[in-house]
Protein backbone atom coordinates (compact mmCIF):
# COMPACT_ATOMS: atom_id res chain seq x y z
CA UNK A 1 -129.87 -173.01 -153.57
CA UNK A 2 -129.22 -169.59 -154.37
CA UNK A 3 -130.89 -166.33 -152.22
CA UNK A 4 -130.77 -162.95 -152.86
CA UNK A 5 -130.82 -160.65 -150.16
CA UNK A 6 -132.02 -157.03 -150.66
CA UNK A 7 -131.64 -154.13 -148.08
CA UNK A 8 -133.86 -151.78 -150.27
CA UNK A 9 -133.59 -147.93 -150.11
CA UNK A 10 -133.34 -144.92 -152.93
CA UNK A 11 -129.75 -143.74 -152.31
CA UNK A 12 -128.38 -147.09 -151.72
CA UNK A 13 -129.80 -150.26 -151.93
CA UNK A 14 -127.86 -153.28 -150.83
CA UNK A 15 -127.72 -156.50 -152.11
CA UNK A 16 -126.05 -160.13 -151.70
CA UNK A 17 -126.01 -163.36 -153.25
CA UNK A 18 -125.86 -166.20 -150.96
CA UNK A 19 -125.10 -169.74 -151.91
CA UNK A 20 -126.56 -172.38 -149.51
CA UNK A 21 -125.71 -176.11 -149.75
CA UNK A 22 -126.80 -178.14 -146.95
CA UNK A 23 -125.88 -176.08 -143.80
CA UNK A 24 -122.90 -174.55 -145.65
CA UNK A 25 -123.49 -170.99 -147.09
CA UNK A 26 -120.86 -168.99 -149.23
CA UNK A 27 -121.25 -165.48 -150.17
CA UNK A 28 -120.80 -165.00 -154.24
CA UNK A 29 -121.02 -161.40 -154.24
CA UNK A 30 -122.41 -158.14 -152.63
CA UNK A 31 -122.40 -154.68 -153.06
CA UNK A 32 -124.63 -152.01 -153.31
CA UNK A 33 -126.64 -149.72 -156.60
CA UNK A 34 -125.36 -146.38 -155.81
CA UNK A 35 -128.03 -143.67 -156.72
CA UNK A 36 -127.16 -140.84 -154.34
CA UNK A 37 -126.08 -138.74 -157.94
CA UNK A 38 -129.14 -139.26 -159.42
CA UNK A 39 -132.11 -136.87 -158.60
CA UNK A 40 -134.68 -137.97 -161.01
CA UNK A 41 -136.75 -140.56 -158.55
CA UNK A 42 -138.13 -142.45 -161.26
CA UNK A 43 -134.59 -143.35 -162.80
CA UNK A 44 -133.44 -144.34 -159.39
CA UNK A 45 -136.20 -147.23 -159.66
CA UNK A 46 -135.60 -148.31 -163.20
CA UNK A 47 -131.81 -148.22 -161.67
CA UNK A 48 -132.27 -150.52 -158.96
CA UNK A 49 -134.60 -153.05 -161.50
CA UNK A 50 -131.64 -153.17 -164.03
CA UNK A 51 -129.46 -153.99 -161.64
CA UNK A 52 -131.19 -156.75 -159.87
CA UNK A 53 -132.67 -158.50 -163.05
CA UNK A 54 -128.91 -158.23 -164.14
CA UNK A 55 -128.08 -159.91 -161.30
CA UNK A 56 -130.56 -162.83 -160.95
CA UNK A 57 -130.24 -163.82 -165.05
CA UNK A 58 -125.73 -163.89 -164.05
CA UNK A 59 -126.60 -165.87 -160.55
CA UNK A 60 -129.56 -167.55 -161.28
CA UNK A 61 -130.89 -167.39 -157.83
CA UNK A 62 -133.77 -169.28 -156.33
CA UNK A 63 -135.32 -166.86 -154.24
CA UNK A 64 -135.45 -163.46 -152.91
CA UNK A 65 -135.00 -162.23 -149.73
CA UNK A 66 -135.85 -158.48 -148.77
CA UNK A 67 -135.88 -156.43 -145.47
CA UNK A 68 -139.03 -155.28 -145.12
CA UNK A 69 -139.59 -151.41 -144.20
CA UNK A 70 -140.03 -150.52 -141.04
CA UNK A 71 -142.59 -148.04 -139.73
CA UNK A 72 -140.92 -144.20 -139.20
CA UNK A 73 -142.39 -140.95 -138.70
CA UNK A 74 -141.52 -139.74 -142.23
CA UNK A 75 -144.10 -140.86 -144.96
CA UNK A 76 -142.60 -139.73 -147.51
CA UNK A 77 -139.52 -141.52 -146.52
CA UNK A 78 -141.82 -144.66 -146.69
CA UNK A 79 -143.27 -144.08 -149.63
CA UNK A 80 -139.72 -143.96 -151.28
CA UNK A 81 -138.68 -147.10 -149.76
CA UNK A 82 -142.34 -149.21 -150.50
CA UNK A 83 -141.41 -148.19 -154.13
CA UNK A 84 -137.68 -149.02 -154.13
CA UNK A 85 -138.98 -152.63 -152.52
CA UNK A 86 -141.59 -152.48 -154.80
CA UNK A 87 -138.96 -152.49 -158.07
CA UNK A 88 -136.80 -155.32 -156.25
CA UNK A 89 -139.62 -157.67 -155.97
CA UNK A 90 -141.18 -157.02 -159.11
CA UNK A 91 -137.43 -157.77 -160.38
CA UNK A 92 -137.29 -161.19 -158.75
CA UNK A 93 -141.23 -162.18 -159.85
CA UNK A 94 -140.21 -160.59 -163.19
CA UNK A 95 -137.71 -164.16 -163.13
CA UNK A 96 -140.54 -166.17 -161.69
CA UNK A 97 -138.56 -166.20 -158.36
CA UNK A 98 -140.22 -166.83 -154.90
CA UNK A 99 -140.00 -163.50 -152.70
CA UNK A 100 -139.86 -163.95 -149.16
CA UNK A 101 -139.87 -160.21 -146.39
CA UNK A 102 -138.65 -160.59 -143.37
CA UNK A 103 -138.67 -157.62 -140.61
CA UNK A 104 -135.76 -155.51 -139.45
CA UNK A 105 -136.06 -156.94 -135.92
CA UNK A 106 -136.34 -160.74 -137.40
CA UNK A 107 -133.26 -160.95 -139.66
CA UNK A 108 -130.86 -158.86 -136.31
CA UNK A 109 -131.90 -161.74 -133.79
CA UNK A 110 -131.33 -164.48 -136.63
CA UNK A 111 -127.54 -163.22 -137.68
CA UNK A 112 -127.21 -161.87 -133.80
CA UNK A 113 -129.37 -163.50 -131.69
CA UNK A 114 -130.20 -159.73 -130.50
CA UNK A 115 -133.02 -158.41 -132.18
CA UNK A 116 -131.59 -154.41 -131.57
CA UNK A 117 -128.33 -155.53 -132.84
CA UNK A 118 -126.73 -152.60 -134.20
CA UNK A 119 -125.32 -152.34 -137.84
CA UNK A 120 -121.88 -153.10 -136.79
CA UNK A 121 -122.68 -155.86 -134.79
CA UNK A 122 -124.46 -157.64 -137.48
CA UNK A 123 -121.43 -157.02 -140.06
CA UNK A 124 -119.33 -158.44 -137.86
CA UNK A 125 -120.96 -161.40 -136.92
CA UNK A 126 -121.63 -161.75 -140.33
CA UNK A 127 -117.71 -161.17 -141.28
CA UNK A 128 -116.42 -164.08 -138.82
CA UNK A 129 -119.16 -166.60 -139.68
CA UNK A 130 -118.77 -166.20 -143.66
CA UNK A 131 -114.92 -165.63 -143.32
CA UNK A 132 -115.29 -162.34 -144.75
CA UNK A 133 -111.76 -160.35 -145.34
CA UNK A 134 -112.57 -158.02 -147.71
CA UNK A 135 -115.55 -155.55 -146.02
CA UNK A 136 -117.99 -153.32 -148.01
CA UNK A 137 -117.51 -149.95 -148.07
CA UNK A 138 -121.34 -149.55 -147.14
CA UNK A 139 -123.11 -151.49 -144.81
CA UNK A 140 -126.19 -151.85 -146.51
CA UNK A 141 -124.54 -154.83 -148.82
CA UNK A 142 -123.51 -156.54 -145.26
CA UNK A 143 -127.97 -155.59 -144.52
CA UNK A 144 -128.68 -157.29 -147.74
CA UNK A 145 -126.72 -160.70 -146.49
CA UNK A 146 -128.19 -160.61 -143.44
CA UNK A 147 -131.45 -160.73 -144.89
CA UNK A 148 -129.95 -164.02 -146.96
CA UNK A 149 -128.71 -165.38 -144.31
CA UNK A 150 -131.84 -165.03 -142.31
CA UNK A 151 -133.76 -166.44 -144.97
CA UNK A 152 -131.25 -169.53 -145.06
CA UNK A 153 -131.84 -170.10 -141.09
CA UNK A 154 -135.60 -169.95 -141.57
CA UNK A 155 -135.30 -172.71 -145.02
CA UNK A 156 -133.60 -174.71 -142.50
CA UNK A 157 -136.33 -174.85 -139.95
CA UNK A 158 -138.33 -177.30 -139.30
CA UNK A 159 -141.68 -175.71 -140.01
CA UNK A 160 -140.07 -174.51 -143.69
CA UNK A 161 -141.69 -175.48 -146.50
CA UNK A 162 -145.30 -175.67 -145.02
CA UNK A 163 -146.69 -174.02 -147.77
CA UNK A 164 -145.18 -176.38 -149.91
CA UNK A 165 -143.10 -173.49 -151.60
CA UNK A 166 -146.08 -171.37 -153.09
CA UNK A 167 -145.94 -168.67 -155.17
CA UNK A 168 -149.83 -167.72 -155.11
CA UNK A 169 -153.38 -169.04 -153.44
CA UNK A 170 -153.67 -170.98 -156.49
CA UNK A 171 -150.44 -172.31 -155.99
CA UNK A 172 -150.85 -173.36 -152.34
CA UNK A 173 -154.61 -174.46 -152.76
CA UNK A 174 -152.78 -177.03 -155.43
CA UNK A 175 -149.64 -178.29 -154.03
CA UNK A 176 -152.11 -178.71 -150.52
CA UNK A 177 -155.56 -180.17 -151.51
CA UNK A 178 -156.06 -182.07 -147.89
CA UNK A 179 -155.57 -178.49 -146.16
CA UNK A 180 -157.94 -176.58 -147.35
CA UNK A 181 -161.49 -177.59 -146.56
């Protein structure tokens, strides 16, 4: 299986490509779309969509895994980063791809085991368990792994796969007819 991880934002949004076999998991590739040049906010968001659908039809990943935002004092700050998550999971469903959101909080105690884990900490952690020598320049590409690698550690537990994978009610009501009375 293939996941990619999104740490979404409007000046930088990182992503990751994480292949999991069994318990093994190898990073292909991760980086970041740089928009901090660009002013126009709507170009930023057909930006980030290039880049991801680019991305999934080269990698061909399974799934998507995205940070969800978290809740500031700034709206319009959320507002630009609902929109920028927005584009990257309209991206993946764009490939017919499974999204899954995890929370800020969730994907620090999965990578640290400390849910307040600061950015550094969860680079590094992530650097010595993937055998990482070559570090990004930003950090937001080591958020968007995180986010795949959290996503991995949840596939692998055993209450994954529940839902029996669904990408819709529809989908769920069908692939689970004895669990829905």
């Amino acid at each position: 299986m293939i996941i990619l991880g999104v740490d979404p934002g409007t000046n930088l949004l990182g992503y990751a490509l994480l292949k999991v076999e069994s318990k093994n998991m190898e990073l292909l590739v991760m980086g970041v779309v740089d928009m901090q040049k660009i002013d126009d906010p709507y170009e930023k968001l057909s930006k980030i969509f290039s880049r991801l659908v680019s991305l999934i039809d080269e990698f061909k990943p399974d799934q998507l895994a995205i940070e969800a935002p978290f809740f500031g004092k700034n709206v319009q700050s959320m507002l630009k980063l609902g929109r920028a998550q927005g584009v990257a999971m309209a991206a993946a469903l764009s490939r017919d791809m499974l999204v899954h959101e995890y929370s800020p909080r969730k994907i620090k105690m999965a990578v640290t085991g400390a849910g307040a884990a600061s950015k550094e900490q969860v680079a590094s952690m992530l650097q010595k368990q993937l055998k990482i020598v070559d570090m990004p320049k930003y950090m937001d590409a080591t958020d968007a792994l995180a986010v795949a690698v959290c996503h991995s550690y949840e596939l692998s537990s055993p209450l994954a796969g529940l839902a029996g994978g669904a990408k819709s009610w529809k989908d769920f009501i069908a692939k689970n007819p004895g669990r829905i009375k």
